[in-house]
Protein backbone atom coordinates (compact mmCIF):
# COMPACT_ATOMS: atom_id res chain seq x y z
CA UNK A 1 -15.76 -3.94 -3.46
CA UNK A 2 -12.98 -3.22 -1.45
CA UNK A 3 -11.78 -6.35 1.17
CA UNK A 4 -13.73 -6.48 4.60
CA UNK A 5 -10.41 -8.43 6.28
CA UNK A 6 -7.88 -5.18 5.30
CA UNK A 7 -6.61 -2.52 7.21
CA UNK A 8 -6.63 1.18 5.45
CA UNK A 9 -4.72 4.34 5.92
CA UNK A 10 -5.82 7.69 4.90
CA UNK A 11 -2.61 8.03 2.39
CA UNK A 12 -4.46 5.17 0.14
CA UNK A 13 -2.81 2.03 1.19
CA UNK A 14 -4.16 -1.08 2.93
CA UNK A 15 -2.75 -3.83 5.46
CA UNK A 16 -3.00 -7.71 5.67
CA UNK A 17 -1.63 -8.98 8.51
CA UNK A 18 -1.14 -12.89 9.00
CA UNK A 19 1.29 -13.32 12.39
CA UNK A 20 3.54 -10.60 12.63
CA UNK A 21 4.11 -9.87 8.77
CA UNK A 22 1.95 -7.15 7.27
CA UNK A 23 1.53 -7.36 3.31
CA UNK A 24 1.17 -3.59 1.91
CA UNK A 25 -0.43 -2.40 -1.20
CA UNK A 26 -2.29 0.38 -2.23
CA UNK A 27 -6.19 0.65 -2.93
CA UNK A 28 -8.12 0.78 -6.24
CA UNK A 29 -9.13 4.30 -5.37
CA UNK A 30 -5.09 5.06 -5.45
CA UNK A 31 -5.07 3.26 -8.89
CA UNK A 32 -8.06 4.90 -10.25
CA UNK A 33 -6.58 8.57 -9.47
CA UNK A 34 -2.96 7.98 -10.88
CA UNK A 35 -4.08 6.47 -13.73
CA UNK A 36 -2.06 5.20 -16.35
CA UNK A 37 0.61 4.09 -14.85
CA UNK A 38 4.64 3.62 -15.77
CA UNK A 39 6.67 3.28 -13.27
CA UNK A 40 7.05 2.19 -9.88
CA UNK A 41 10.13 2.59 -7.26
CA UNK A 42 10.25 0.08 -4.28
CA UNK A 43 12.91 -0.56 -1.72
CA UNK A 44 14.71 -3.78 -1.33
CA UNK A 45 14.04 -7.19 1.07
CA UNK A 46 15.89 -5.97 4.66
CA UNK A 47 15.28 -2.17 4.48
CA UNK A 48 13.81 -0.58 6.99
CA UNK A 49 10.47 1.49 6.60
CA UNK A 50 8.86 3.85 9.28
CA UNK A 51 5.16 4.74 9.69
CA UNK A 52 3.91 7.71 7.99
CA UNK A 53 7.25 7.91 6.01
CA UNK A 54 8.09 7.72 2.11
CA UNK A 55 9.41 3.99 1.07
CA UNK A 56 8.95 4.69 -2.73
CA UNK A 57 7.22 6.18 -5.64
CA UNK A 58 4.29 5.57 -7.76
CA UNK A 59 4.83 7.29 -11.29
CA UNK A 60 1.62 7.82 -14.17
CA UNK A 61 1.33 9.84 -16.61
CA UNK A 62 -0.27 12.88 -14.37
CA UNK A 63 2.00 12.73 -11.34
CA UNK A 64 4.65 11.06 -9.14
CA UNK A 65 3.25 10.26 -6.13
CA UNK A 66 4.86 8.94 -2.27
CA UNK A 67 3.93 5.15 -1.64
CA UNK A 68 3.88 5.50 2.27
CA UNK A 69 4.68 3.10 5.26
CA UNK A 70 1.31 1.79 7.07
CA UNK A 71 3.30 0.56 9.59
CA UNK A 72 7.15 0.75 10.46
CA UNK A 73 9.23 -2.70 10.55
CA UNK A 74 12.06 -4.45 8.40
CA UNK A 75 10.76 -5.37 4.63
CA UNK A 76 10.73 -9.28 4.27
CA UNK A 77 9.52 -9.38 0.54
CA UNK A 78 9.30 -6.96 -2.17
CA UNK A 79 6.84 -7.88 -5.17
CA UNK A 80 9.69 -7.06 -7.57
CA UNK A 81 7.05 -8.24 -10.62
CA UNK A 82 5.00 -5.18 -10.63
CA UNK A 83 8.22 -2.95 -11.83
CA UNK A 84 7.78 -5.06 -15.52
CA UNK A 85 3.86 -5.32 -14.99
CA UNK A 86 1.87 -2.27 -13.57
CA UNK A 87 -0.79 -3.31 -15.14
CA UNK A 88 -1.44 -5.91 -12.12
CA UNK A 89 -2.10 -3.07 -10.00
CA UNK A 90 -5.16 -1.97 -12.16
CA UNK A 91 -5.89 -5.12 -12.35
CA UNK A 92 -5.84 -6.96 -8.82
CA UNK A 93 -4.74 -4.04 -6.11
CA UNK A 94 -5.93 -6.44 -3.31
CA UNK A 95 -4.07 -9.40 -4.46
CA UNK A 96 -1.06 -9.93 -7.11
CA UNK A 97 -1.27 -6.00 -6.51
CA UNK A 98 0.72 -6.50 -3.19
CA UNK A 99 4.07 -3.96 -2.66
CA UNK A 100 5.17 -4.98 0.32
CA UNK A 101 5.66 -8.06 3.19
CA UNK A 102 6.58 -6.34 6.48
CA UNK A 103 7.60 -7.47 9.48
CA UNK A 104 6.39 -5.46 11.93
CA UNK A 105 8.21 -3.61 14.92
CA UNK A 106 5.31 -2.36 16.65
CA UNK A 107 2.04 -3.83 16.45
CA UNK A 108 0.52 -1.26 17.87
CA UNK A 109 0.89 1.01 15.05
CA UNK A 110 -1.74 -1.30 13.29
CA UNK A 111 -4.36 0.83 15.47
CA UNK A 112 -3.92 3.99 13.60
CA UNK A 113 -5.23 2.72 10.78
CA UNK A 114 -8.92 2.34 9.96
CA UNK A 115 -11.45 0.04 9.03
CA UNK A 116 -13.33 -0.53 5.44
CA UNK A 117 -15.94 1.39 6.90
CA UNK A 118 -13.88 4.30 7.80
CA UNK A 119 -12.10 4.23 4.71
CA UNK A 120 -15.03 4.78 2.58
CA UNK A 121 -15.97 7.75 4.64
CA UNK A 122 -12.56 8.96 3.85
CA UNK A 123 -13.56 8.87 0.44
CA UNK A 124 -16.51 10.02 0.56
CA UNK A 125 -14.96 13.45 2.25
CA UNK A 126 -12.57 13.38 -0.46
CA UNK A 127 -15.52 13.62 -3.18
């Protein structure tokens, strides 16, 4: 069951926010389709990221895949753990799972992305 509390985009990844900072991470339905995964690429604590835009890569055994921005803003925390341990992502997307900890430029931006509901009719198209 995916969190009631997140925020989703269409690209797979969901949003926390707690004051300004939004914590990014990507969904179980991301996980699930990769598959087996090896290797992740993240950018570093003060880098900048802007919505819609590429801030890393997401590498299994069938594909590399773009990890996108939610959101744009300056990058406050990187989980730097899950490069060693991708496992956690299989494991706990919605928690330990975390990629990112944004601080966000513009709000705003947080309304073009969509609720749980919306997401799982997302998925459901996708199906």
């Amino acid at each position: 069951m995916r969190p009631k509390e997140l925020l989703y985009s269409e690209t797979h990844e969901w949003v926390k926010v707690n004051g300004g900072v939004a914590t990014v991470g990507i969904t179980d339905h991301a996980v699930e389709h990769l598959s087996d995964l090896v290797y992740i690429e993240l950018p570093r604590k003060g880098d900048r990221v802007t919505r819609g835009q590429p801030f890393g890569t997401i590498e299994s055994v069938k594909a590399v895949s773009d990890l996108n921005a939610p959101v744009t803003g300056t990058i406050v925390e990187v989980n730097d753990g899950l490069a060693d341990q991708l496992d956690i992502l299989a494991g706990d997307p919605f928690g330990s799972g975390w990629l990112l900890k944004i601080e966000l430029g513009d709000a705003s931006e947080l309304e073009a992305l969509v609720s749980p509901t919306s997401y799982e009719e997302i998925l459901a198209r996708e199906s």
